[in-house]
N, C-alpha and C. Protein backbone atom coordinates (compact mmCIF):
# COMPACT_ATOMS: atom_id res chain seq x y z
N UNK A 1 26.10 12.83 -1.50
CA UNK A 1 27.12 13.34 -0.62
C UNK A 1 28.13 12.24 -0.35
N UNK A 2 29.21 11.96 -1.02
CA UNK A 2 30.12 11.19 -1.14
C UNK A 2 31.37 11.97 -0.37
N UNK A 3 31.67 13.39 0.27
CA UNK A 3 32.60 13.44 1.34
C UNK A 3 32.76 12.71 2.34
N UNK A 4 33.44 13.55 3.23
CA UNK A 4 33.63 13.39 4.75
C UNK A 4 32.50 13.08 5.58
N UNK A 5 31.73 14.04 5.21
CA UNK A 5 30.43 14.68 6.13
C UNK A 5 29.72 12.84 6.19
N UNK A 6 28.86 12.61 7.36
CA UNK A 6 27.78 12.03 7.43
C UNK A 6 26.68 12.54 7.04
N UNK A 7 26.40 11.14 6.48
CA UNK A 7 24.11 11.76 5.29
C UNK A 7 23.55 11.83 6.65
N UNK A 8 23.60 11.10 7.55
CA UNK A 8 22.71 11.39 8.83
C UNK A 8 22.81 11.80 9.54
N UNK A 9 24.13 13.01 9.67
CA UNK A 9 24.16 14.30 10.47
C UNK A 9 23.63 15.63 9.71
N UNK A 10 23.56 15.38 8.49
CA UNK A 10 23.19 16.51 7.77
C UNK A 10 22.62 16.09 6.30
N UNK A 11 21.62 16.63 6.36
CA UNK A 11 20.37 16.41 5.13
C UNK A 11 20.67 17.04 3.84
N UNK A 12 20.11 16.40 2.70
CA UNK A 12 20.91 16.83 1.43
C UNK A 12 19.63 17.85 0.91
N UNK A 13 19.52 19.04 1.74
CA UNK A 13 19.27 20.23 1.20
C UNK A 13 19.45 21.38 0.46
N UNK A 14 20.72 21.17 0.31
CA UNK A 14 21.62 22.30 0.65
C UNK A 14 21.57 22.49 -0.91
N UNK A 15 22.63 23.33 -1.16
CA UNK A 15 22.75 23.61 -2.35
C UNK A 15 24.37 23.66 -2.76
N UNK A 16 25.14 24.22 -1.44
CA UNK A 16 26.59 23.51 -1.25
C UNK A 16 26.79 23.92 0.14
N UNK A 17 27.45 23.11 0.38
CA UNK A 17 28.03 23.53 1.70
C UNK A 17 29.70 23.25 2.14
N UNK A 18 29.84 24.07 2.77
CA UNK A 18 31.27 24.60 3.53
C UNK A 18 31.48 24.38 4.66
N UNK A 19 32.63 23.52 5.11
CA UNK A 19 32.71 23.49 6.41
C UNK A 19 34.04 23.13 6.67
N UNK A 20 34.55 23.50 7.95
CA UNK A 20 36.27 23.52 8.23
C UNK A 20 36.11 22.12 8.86
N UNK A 21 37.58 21.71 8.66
CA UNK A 21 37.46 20.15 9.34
C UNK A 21 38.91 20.23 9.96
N UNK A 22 39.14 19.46 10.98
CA UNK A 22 39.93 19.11 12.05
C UNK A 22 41.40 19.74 11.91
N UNK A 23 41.95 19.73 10.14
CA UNK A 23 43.27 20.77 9.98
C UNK A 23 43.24 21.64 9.95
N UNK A 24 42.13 22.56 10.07
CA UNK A 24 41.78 23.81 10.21
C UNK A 24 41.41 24.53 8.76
N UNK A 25 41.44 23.75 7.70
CA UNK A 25 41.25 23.98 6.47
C UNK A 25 39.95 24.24 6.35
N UNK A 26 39.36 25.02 5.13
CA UNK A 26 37.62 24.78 4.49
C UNK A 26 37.54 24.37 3.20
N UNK A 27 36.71 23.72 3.26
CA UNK A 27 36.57 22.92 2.11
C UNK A 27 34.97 22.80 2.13
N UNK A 28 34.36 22.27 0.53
CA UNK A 28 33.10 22.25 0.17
C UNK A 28 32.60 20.63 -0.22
N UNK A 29 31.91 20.05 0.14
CA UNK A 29 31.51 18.38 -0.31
C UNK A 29 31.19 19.06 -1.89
N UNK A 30 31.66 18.18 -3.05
CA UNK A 30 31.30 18.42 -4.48
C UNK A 30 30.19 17.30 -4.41
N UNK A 31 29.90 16.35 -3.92
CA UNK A 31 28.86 15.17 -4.09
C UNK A 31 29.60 14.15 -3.77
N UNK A 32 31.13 14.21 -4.42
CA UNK A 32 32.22 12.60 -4.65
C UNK A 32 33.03 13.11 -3.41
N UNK A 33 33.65 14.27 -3.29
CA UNK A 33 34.68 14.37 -2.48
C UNK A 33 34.87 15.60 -1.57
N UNK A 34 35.87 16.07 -0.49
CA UNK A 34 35.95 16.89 0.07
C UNK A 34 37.15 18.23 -0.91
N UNK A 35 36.78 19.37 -1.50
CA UNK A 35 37.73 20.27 -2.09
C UNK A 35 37.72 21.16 -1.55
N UNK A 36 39.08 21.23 -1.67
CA UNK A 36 39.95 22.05 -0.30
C UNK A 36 39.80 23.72 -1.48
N UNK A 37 39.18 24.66 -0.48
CA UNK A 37 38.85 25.65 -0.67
C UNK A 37 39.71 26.97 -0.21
N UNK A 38 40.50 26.69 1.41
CA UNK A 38 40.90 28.07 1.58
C UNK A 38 41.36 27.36 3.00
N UNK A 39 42.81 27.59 2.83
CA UNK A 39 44.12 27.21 3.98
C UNK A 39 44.42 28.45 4.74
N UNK A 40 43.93 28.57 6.33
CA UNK A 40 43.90 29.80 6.34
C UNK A 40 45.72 30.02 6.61
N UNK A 41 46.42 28.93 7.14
CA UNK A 41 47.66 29.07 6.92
C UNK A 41 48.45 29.68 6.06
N UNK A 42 47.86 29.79 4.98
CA UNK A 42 48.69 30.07 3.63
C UNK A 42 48.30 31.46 3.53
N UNK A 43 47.57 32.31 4.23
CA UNK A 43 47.05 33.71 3.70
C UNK A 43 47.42 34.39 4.85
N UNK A 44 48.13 35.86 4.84
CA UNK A 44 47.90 36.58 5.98
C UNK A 44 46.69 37.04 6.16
N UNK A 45 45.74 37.28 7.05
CA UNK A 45 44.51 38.06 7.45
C UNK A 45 44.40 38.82 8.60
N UNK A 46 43.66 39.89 8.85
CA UNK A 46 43.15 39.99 10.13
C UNK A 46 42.21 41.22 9.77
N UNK A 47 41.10 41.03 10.84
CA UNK A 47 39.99 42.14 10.53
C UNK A 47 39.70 42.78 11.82
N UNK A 48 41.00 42.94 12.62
CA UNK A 48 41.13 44.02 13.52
C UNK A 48 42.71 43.94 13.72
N UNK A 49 43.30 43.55 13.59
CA UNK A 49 44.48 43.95 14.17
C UNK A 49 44.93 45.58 13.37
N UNK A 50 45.21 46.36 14.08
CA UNK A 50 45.72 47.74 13.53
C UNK A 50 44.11 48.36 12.78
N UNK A 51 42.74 47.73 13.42
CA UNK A 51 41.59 48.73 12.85
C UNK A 51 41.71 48.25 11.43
N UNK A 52 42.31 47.78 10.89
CA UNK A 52 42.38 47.44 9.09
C UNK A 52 42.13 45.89 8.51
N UNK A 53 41.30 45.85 7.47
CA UNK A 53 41.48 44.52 6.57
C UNK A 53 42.67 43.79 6.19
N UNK A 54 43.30 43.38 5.97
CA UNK A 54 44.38 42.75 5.45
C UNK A 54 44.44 41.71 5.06
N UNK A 55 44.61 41.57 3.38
CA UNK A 55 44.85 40.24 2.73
C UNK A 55 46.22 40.08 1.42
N UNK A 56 46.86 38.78 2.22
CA UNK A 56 48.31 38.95 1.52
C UNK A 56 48.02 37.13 0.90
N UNK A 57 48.41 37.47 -0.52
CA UNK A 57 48.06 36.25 -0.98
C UNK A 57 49.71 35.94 -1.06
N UNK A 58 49.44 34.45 -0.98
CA UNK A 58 50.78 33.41 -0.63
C UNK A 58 51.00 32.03 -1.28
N UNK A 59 51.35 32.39 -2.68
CA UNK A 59 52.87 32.90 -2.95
C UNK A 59 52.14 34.70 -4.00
N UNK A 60 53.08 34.87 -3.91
CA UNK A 60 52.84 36.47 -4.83
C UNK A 60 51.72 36.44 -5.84
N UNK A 61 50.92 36.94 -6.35
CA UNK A 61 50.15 36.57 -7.75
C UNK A 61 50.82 37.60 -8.49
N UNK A 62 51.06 36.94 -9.79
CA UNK A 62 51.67 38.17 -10.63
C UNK A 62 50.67 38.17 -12.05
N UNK A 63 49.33 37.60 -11.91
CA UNK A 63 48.40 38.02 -13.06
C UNK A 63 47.28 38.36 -12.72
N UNK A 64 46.12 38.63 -13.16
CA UNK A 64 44.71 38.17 -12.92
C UNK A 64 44.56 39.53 -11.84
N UNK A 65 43.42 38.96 -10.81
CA UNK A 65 42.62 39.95 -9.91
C UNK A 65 43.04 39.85 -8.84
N UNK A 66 43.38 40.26 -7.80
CA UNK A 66 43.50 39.91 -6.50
C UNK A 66 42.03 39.95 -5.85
N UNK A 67 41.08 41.08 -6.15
CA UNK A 67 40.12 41.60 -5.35
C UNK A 67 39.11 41.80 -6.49
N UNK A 68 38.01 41.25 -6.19
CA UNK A 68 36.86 41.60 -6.94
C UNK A 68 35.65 41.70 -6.26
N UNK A 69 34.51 42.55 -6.94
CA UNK A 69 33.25 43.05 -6.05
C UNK A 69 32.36 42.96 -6.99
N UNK A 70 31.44 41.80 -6.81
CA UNK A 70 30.43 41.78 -7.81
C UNK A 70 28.92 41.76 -7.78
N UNK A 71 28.21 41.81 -8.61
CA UNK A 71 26.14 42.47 -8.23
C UNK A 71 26.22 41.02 -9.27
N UNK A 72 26.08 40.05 -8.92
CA UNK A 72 25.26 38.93 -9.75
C UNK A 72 26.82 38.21 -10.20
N UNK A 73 26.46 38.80 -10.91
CA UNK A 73 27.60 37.97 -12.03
C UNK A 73 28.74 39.38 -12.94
N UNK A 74 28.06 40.46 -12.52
CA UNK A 74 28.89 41.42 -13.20
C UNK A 74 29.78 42.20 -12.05
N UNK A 75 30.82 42.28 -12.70
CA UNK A 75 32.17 42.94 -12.35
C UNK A 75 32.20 44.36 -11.86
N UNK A 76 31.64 44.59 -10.87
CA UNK A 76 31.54 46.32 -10.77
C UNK A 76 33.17 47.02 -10.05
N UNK A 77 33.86 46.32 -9.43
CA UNK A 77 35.13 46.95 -9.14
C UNK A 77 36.12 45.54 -8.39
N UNK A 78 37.38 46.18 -9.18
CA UNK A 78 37.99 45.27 -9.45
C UNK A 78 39.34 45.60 -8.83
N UNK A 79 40.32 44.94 -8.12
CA UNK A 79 42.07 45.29 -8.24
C UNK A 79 42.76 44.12 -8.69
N UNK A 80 43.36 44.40 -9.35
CA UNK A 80 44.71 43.51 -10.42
C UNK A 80 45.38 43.20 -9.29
N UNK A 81 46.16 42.50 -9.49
CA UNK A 81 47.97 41.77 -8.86
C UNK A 81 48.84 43.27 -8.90
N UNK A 82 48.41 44.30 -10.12
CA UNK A 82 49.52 45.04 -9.55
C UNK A 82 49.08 46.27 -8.68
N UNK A 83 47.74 46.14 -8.41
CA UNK A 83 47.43 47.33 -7.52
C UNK A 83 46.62 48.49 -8.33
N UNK A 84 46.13 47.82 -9.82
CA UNK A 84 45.40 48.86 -10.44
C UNK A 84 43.51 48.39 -10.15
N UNK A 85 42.92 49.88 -10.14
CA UNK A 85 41.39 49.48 -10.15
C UNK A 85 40.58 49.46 -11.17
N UNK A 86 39.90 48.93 -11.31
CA UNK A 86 38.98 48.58 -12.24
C UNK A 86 37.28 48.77 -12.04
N UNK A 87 36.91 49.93 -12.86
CA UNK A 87 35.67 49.81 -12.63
C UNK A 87 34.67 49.34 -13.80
N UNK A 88 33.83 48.84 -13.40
CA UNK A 88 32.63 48.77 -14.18
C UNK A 88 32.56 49.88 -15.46
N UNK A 89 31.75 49.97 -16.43
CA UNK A 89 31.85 51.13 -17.87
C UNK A 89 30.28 51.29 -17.38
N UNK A 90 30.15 52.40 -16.84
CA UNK A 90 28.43 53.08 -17.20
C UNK A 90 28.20 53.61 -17.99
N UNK A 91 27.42 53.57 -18.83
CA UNK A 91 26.45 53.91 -20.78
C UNK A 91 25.93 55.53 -19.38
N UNK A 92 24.95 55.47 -18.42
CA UNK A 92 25.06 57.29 -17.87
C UNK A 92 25.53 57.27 -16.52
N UNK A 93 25.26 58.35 -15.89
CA UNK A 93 25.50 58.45 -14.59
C UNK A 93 24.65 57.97 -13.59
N UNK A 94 25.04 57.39 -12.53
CA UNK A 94 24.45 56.47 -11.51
C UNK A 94 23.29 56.91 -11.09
N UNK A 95 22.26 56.64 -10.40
CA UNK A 95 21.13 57.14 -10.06
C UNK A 95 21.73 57.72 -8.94
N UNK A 96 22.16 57.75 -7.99
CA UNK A 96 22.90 58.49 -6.98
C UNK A 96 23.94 58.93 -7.59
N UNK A 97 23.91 60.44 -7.80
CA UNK A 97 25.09 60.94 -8.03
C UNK A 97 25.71 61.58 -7.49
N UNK A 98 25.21 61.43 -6.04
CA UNK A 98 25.39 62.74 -5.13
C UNK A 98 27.51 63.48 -5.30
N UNK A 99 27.72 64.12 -4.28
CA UNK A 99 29.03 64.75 -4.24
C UNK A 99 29.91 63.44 -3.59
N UNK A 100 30.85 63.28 -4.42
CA UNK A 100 31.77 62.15 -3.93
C UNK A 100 31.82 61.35 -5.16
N UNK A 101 30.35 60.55 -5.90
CA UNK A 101 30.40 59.66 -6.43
C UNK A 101 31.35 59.21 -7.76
N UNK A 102 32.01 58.61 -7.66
CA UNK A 102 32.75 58.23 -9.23
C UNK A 102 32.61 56.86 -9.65
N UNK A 103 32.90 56.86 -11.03
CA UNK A 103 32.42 55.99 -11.44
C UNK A 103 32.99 56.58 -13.39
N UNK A 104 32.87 55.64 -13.90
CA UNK A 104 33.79 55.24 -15.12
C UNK A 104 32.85 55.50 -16.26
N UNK A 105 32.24 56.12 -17.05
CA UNK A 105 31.99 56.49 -18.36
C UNK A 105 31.92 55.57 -19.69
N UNK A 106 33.15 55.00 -19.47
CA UNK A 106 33.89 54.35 -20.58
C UNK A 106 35.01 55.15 -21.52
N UNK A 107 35.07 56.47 -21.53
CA UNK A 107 35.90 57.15 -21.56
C UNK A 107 36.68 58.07 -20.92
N UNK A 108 35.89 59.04 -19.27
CA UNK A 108 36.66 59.27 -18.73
C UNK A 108 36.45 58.66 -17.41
N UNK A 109 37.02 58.74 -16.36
CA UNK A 109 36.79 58.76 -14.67
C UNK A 109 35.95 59.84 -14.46
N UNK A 110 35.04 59.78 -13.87
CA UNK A 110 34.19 61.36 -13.15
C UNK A 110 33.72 60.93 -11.83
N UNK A 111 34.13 62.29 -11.45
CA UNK A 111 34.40 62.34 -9.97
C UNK A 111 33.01 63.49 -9.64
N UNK A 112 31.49 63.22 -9.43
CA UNK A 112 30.74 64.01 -8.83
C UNK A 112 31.06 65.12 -7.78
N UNK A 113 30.48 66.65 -8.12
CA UNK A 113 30.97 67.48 -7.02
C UNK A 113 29.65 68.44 -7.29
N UNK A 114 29.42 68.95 -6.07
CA UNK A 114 28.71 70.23 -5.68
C UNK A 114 29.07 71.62 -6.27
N UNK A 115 28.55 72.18 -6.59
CA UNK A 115 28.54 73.61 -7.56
C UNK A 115 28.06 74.56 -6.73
């Protein structure tokens, strides 16, 4: 633990750790140094104002993912920079398939419904 942090305020258990420091920034000890992780300055947020989530990335992203949701390591739903979704490709239909459920095929969208 070569950051910020003191070895004798905190024991090298961990596996990584995160912690905000005095600019209000978070950042993670790599072993050598402190890397700056997430400025909350730089992002709009709030997880009540107007009952809603809100995340505005700053400056614009114009490639890649904005939003991703993942089970391990795989990609189950996804939104782009321009506002498109992305789901996961299921080989069948989900073990819950109840009325509502959708979910991606690999060839079409299907949208589960009651008969």
């Amino acid at each position: 633990m070569a950051g910020t942090l003191d070895s004798n305020l905190v024991k090298d258990i961990y596996q990584q750790l995160i912690f905000r420091k005095a600019d209000g920034k978070f950042y993670r000890d790599n072993g050598n140094t402190d890397v700056e992780l997430l400025n909350p300055s730089t992002i709009e947020h709030s997880l009540t104002a107007g009952n809603k989530l809100v995340f505005t990335s700053s400056p614009d992203l114009t490639s890649g993912r904005i939003f991703e949701l993942k089970n391990g390591s795989n990609e189950v739903f996804a939104v782009d920079y321009q506002g498109a979704m992305h789901l996961e490709e299921l080989s069948s239909a989900p073990a819950d398939n109840s009325a509502g459920t959708v979910y991606f095929d690999g060839t079409d969208l299907v949208v589960a419904v009651d008969e």
